[in-house]
N, C-alpha and C. Protein backbone atom coordinates (compact mmCIF):
# COMPACT_ATOMS: atom_id res chain seq x y z
N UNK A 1 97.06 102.71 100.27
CA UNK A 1 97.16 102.26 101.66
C UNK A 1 97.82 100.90 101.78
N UNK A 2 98.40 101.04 102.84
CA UNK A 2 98.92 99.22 103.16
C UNK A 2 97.37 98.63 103.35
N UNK A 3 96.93 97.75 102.75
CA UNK A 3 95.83 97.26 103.37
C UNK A 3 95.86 96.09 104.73
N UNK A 4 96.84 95.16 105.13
CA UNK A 4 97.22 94.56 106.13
C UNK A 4 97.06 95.45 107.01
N UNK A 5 97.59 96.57 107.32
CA UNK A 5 97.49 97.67 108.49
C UNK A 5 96.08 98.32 108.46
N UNK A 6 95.61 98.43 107.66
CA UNK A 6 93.98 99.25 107.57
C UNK A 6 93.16 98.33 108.13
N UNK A 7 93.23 97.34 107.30
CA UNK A 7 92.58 96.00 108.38
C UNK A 7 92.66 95.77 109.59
N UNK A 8 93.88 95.89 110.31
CA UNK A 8 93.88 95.82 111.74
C UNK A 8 93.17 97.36 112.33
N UNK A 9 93.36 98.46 111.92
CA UNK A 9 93.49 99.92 112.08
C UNK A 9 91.26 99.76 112.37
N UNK A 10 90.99 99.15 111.21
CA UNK A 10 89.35 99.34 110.94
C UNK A 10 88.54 98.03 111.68
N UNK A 11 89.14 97.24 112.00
CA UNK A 11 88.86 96.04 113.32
C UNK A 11 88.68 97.02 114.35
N UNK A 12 89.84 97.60 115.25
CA UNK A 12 90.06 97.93 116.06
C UNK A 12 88.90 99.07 116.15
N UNK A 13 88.66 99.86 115.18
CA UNK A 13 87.97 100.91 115.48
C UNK A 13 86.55 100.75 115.38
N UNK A 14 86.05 99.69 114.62
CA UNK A 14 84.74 99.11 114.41
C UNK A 14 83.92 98.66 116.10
N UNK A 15 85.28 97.84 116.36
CA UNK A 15 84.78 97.31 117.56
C UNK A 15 84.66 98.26 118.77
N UNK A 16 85.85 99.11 119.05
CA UNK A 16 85.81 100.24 120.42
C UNK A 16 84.52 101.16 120.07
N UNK A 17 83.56 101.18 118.75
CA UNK A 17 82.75 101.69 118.25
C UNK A 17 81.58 100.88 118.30
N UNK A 18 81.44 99.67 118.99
CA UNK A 18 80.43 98.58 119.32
C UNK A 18 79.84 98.57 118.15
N UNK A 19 80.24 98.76 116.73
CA UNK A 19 79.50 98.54 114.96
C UNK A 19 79.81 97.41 114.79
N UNK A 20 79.02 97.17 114.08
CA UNK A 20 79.34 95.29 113.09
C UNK A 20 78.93 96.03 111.80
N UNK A 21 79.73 95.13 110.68
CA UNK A 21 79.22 94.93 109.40
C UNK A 21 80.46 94.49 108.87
N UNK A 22 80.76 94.81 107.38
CA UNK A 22 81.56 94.49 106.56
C UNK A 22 82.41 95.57 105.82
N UNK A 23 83.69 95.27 105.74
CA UNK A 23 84.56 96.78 105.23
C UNK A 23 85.45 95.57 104.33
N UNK A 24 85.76 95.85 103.29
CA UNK A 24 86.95 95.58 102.23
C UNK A 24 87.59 96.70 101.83
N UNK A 25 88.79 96.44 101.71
CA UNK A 25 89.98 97.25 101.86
C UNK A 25 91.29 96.29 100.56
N UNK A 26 91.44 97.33 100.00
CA UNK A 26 92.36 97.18 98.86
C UNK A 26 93.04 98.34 98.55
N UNK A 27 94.36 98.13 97.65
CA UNK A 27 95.26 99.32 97.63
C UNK A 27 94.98 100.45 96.73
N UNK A 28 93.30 100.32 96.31
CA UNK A 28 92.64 101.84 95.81
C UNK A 28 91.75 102.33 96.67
N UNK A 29 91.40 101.49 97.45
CA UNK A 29 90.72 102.10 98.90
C UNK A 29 90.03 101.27 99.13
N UNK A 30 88.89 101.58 99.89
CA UNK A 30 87.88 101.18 101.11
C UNK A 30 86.29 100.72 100.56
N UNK A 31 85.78 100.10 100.66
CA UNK A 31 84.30 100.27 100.71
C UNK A 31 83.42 99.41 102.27
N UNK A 32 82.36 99.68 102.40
CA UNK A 32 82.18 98.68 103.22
C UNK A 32 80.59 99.12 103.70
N UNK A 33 80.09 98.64 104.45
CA UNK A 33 78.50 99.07 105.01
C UNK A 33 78.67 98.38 106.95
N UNK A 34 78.22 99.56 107.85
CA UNK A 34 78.23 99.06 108.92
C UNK A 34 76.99 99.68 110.17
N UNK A 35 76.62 98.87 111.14
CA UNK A 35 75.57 99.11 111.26
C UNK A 35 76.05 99.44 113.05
N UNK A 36 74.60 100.12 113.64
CA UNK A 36 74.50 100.26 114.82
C UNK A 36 74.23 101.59 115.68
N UNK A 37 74.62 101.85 116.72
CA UNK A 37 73.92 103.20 117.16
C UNK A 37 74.55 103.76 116.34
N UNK A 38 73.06 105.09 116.05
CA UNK A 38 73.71 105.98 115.40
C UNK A 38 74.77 107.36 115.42
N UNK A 39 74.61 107.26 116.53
CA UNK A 39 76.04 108.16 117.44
C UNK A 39 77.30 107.68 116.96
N UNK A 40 77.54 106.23 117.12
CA UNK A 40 78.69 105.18 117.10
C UNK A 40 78.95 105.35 115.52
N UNK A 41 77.49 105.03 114.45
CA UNK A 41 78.10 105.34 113.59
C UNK A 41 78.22 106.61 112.64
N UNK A 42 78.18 107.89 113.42
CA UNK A 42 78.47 109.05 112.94
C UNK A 42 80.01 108.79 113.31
N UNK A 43 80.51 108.57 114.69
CA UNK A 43 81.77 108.72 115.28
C UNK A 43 82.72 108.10 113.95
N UNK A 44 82.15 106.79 113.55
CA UNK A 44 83.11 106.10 112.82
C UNK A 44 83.27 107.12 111.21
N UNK A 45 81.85 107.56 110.79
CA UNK A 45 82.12 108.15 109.66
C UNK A 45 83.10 109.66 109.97
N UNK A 46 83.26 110.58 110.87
CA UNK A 46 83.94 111.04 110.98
C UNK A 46 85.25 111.05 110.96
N UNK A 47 85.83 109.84 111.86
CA UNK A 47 86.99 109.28 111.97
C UNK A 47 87.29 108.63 110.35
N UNK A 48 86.57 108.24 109.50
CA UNK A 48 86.69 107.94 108.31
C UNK A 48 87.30 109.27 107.18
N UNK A 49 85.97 110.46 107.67
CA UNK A 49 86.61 111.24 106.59
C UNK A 49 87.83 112.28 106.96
N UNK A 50 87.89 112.09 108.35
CA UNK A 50 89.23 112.63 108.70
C UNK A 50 90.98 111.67 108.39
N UNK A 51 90.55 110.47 107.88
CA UNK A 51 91.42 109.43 107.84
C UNK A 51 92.41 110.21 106.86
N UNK A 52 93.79 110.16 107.15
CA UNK A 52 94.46 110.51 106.21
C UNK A 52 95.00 109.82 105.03
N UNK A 53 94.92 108.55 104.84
CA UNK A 53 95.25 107.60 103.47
C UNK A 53 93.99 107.63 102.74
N UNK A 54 92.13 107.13 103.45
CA UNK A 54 91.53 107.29 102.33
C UNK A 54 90.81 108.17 101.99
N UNK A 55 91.00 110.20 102.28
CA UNK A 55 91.04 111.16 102.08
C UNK A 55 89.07 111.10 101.57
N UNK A 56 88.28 110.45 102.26
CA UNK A 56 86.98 110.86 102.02
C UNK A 56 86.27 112.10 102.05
N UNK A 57 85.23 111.86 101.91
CA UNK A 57 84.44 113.20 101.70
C UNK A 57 82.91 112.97 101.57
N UNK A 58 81.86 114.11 102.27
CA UNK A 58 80.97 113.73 102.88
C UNK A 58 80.27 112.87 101.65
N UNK A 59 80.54 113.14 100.54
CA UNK A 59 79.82 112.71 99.46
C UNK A 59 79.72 111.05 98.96
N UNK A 60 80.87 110.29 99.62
CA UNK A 60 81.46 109.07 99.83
C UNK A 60 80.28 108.38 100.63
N UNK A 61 79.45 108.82 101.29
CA UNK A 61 78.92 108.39 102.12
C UNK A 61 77.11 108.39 101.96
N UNK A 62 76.54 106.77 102.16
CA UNK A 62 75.44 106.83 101.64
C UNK A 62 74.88 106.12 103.10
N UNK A 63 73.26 106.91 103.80
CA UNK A 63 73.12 106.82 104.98
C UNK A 63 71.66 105.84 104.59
N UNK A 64 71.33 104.90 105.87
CA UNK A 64 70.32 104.64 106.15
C UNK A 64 69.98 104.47 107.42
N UNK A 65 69.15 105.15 107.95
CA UNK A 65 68.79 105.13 109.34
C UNK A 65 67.51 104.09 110.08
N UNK A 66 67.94 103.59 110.95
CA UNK A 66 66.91 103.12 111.31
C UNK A 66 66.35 103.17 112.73
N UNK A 67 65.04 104.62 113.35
CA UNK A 67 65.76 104.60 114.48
C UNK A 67 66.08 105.13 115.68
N UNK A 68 67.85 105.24 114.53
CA UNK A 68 69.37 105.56 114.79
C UNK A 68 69.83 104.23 115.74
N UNK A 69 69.05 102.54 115.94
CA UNK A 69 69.51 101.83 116.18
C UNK A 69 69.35 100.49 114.75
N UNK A 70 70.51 100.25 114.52
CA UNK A 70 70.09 98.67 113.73
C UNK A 70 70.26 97.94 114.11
N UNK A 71 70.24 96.57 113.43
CA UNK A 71 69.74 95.65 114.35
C UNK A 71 70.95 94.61 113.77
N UNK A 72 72.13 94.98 114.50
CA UNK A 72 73.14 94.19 113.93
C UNK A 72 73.80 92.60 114.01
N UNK A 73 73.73 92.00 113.11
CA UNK A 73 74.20 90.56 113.60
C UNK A 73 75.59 90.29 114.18
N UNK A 74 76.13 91.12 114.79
CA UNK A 74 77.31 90.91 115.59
C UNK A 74 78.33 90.31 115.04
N UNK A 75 78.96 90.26 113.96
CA UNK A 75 80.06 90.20 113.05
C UNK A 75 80.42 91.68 112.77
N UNK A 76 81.90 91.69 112.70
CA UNK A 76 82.55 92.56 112.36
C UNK A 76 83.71 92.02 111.05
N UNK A 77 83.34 92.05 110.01
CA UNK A 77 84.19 91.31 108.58
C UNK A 77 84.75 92.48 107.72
N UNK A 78 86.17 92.38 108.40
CA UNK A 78 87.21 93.32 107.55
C UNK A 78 88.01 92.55 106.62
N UNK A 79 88.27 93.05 105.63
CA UNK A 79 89.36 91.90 104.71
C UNK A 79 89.87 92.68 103.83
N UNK A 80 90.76 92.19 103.05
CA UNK A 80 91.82 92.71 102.12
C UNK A 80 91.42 91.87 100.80
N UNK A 81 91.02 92.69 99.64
CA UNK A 81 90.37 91.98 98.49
C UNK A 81 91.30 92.76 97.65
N UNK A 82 91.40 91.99 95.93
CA UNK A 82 92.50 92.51 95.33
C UNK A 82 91.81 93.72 94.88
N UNK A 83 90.33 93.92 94.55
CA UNK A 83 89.94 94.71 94.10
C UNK A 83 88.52 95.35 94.59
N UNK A 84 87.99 96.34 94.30
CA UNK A 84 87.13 96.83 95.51
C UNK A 84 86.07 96.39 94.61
N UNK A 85 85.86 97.13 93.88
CA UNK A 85 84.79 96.10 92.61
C UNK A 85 85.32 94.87 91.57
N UNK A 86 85.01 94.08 91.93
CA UNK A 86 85.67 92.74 91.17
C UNK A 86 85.12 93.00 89.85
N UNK A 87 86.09 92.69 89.03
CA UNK A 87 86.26 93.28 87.61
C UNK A 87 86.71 91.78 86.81
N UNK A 88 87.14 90.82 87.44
CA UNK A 88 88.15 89.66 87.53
C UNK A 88 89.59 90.20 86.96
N UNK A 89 89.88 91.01 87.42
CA UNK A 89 91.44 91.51 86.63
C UNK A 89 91.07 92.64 85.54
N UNK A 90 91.02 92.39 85.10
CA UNK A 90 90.02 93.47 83.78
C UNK A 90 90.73 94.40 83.87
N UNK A 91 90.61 95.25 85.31
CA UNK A 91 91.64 96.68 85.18
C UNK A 91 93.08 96.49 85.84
N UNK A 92 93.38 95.57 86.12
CA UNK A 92 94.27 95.23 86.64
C UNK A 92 96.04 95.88 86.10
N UNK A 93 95.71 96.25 85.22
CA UNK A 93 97.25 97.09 84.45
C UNK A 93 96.96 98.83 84.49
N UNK A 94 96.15 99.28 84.95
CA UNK A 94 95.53 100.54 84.99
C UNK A 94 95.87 100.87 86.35
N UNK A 95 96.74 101.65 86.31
CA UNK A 95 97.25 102.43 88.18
C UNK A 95 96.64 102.93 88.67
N UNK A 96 96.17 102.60 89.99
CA UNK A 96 95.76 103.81 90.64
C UNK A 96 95.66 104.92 90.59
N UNK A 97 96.89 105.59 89.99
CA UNK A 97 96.47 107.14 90.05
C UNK A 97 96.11 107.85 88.66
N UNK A 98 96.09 106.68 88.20
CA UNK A 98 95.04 107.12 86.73
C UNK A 98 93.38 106.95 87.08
N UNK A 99 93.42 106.46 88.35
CA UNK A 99 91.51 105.98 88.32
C UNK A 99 90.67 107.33 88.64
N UNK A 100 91.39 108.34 88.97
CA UNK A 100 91.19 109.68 89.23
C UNK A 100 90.60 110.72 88.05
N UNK A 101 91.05 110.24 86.99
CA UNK A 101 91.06 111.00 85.75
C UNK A 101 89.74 111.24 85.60
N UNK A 102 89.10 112.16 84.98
CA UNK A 102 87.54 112.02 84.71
C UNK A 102 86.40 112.02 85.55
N UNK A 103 87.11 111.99 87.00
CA UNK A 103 86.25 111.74 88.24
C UNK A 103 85.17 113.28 87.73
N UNK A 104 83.72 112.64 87.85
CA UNK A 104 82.70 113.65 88.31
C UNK A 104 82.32 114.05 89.68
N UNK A 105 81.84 114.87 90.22
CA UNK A 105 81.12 114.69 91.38
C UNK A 105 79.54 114.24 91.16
N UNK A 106 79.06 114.07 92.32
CA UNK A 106 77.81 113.65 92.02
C UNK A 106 77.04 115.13 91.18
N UNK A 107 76.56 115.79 91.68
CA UNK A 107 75.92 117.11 91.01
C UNK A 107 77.07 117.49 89.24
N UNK A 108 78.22 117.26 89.72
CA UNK A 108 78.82 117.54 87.87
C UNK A 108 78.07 116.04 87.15
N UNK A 109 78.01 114.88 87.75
CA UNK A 109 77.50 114.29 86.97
C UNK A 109 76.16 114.13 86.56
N UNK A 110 75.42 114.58 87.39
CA UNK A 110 73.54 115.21 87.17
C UNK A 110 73.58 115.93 86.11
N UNK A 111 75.04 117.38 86.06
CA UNK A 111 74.89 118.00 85.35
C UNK A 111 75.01 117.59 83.76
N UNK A 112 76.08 116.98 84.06
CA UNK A 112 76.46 116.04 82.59
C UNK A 112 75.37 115.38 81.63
N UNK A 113 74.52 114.72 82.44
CA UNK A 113 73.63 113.70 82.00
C UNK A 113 72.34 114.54 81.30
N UNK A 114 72.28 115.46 81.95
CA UNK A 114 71.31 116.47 81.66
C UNK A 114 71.47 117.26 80.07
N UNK A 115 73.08 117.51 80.04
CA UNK A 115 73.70 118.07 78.98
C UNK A 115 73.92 117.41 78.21
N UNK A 116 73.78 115.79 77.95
CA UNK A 116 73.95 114.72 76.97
C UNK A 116 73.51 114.96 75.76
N UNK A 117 74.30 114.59 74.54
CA UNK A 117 73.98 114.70 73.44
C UNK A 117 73.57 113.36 72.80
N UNK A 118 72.63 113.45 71.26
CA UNK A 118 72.58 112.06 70.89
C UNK A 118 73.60 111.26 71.13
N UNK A 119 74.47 111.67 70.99
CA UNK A 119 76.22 110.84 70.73
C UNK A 119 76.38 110.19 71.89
N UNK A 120 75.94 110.28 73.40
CA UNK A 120 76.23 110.29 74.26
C UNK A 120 75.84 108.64 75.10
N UNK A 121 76.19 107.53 75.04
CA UNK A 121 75.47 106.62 76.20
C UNK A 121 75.72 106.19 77.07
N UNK A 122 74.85 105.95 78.19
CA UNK A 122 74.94 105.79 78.99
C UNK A 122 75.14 104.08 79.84
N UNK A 123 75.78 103.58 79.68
CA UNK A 123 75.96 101.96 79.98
C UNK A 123 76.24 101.97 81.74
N UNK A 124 74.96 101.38 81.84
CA UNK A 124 74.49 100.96 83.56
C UNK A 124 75.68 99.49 83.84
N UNK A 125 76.47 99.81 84.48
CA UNK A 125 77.44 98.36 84.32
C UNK A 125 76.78 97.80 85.71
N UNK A 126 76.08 98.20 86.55
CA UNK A 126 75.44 97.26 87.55
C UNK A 126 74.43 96.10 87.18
N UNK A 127 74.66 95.20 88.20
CA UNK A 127 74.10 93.51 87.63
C UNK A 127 72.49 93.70 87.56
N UNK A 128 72.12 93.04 86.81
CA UNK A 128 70.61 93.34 86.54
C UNK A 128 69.86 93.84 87.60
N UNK A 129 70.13 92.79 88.80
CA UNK A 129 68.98 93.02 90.12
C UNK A 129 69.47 94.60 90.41
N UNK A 130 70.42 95.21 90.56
CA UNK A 130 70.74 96.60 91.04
C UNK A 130 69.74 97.50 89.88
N UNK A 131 70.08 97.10 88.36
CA UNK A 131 69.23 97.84 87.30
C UNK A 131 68.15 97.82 87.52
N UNK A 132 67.78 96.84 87.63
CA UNK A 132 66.22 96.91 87.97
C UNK A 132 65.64 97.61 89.33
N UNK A 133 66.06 97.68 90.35
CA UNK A 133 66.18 98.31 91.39
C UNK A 133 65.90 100.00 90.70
N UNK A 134 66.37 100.53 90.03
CA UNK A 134 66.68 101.98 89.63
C UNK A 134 68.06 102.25 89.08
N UNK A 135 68.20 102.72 87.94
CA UNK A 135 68.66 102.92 86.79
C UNK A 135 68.82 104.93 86.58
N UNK A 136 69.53 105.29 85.92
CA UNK A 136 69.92 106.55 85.13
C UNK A 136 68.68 106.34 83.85
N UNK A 137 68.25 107.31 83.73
CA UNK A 137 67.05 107.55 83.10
C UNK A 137 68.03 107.21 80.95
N UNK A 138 67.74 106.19 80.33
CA UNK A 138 67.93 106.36 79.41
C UNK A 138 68.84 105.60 78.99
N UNK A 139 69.59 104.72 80.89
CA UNK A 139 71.11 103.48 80.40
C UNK A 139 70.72 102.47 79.71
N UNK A 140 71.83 101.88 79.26
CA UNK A 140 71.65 100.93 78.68
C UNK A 140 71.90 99.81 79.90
N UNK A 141 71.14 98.94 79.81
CA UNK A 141 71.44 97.76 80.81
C UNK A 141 72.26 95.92 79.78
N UNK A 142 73.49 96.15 80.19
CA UNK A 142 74.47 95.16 79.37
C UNK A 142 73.65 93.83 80.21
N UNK A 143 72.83 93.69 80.84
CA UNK A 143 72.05 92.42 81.17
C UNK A 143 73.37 91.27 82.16
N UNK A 144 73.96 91.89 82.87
CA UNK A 144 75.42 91.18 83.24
C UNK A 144 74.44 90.62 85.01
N UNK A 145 75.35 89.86 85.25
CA UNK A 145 74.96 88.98 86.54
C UNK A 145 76.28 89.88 87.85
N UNK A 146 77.55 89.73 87.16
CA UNK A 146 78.26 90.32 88.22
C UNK A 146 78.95 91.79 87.11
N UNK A 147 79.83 92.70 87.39
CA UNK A 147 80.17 93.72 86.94
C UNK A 147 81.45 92.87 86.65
N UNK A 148 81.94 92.02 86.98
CA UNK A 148 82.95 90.99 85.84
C UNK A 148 82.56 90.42 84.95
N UNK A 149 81.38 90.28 84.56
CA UNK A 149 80.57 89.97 83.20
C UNK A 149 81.00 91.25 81.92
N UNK A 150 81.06 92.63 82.38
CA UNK A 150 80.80 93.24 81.69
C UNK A 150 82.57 93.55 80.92
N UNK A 151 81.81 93.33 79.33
CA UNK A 151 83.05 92.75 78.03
C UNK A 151 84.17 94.31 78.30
């Protein structure tokens, strides 16, 4: 995606959608968390997975309801970051359309984990507080502060 144009494109639609929260946008895609009626934000996730550059899918999408009103602090923070998970450069020579390779879905990857052999480990690259939070039954936790920690 151009991200300069997505940025204006996801302003515009955040707001005629009365949502606040936060969206970052980079040229492998999107992430972001946004809050408010929950009508408003079905409308937006629709308009999301119908988007034709970042080709989502219902599975992209992780819900919390509260409700179906939250209680939003009235900021709307769109931006253009070099990378969607800061890595500090790390993958930075790795193209885009190689990041595709290997993709699981969620259920192929249940399945996977299930089918693991000794040989097999599992390295939790989320920062401790997320590990500790809940973990894959058996990861290893690299003890990292940000996911640019991890060697």
């Amino acid at each position: 995606p151009d991200p300069e144009t997505e940025v204006l494109s996801q302003r515009q639609l955040l707001r005629a959608l009365n949502l606040t929260g936060r969206v970052l946008i980079a040229s492998e895609g999107i992430n972001g968390a946004v809050s408010g009626a929950a009508s408003a934000v079905e409308q937006y996730k629709e308009a999301m997975l119908s988007h034709k550059v970042f080709q989502m899918c219902e599975s992209d999408w992780k819900e919390s309801l509260d409700g179906g009103v939250a209680e939003p602090d009235g900021e709307v923070n769109v931006r253009v970051v070099a990378e969607i998970v800061n890595s500090g450069g790390a993958f930075s020579d790795i193209a885009n359309s190689e990041t595709g390779a290997g993709y699981l879905s969620p259920s192929e990857w249940r399945d996977a984990l299930q089918q693991r052999g000794e040989e097999t480990i599992v390295i939790d690259v989320r920062n401790k507080n997320e590990y500790a939070c809940g973990h894959f039954s058996g990861a290893v936790d690299p003890q990292t502060s940000a996911f640019a920690d991890f060697p």
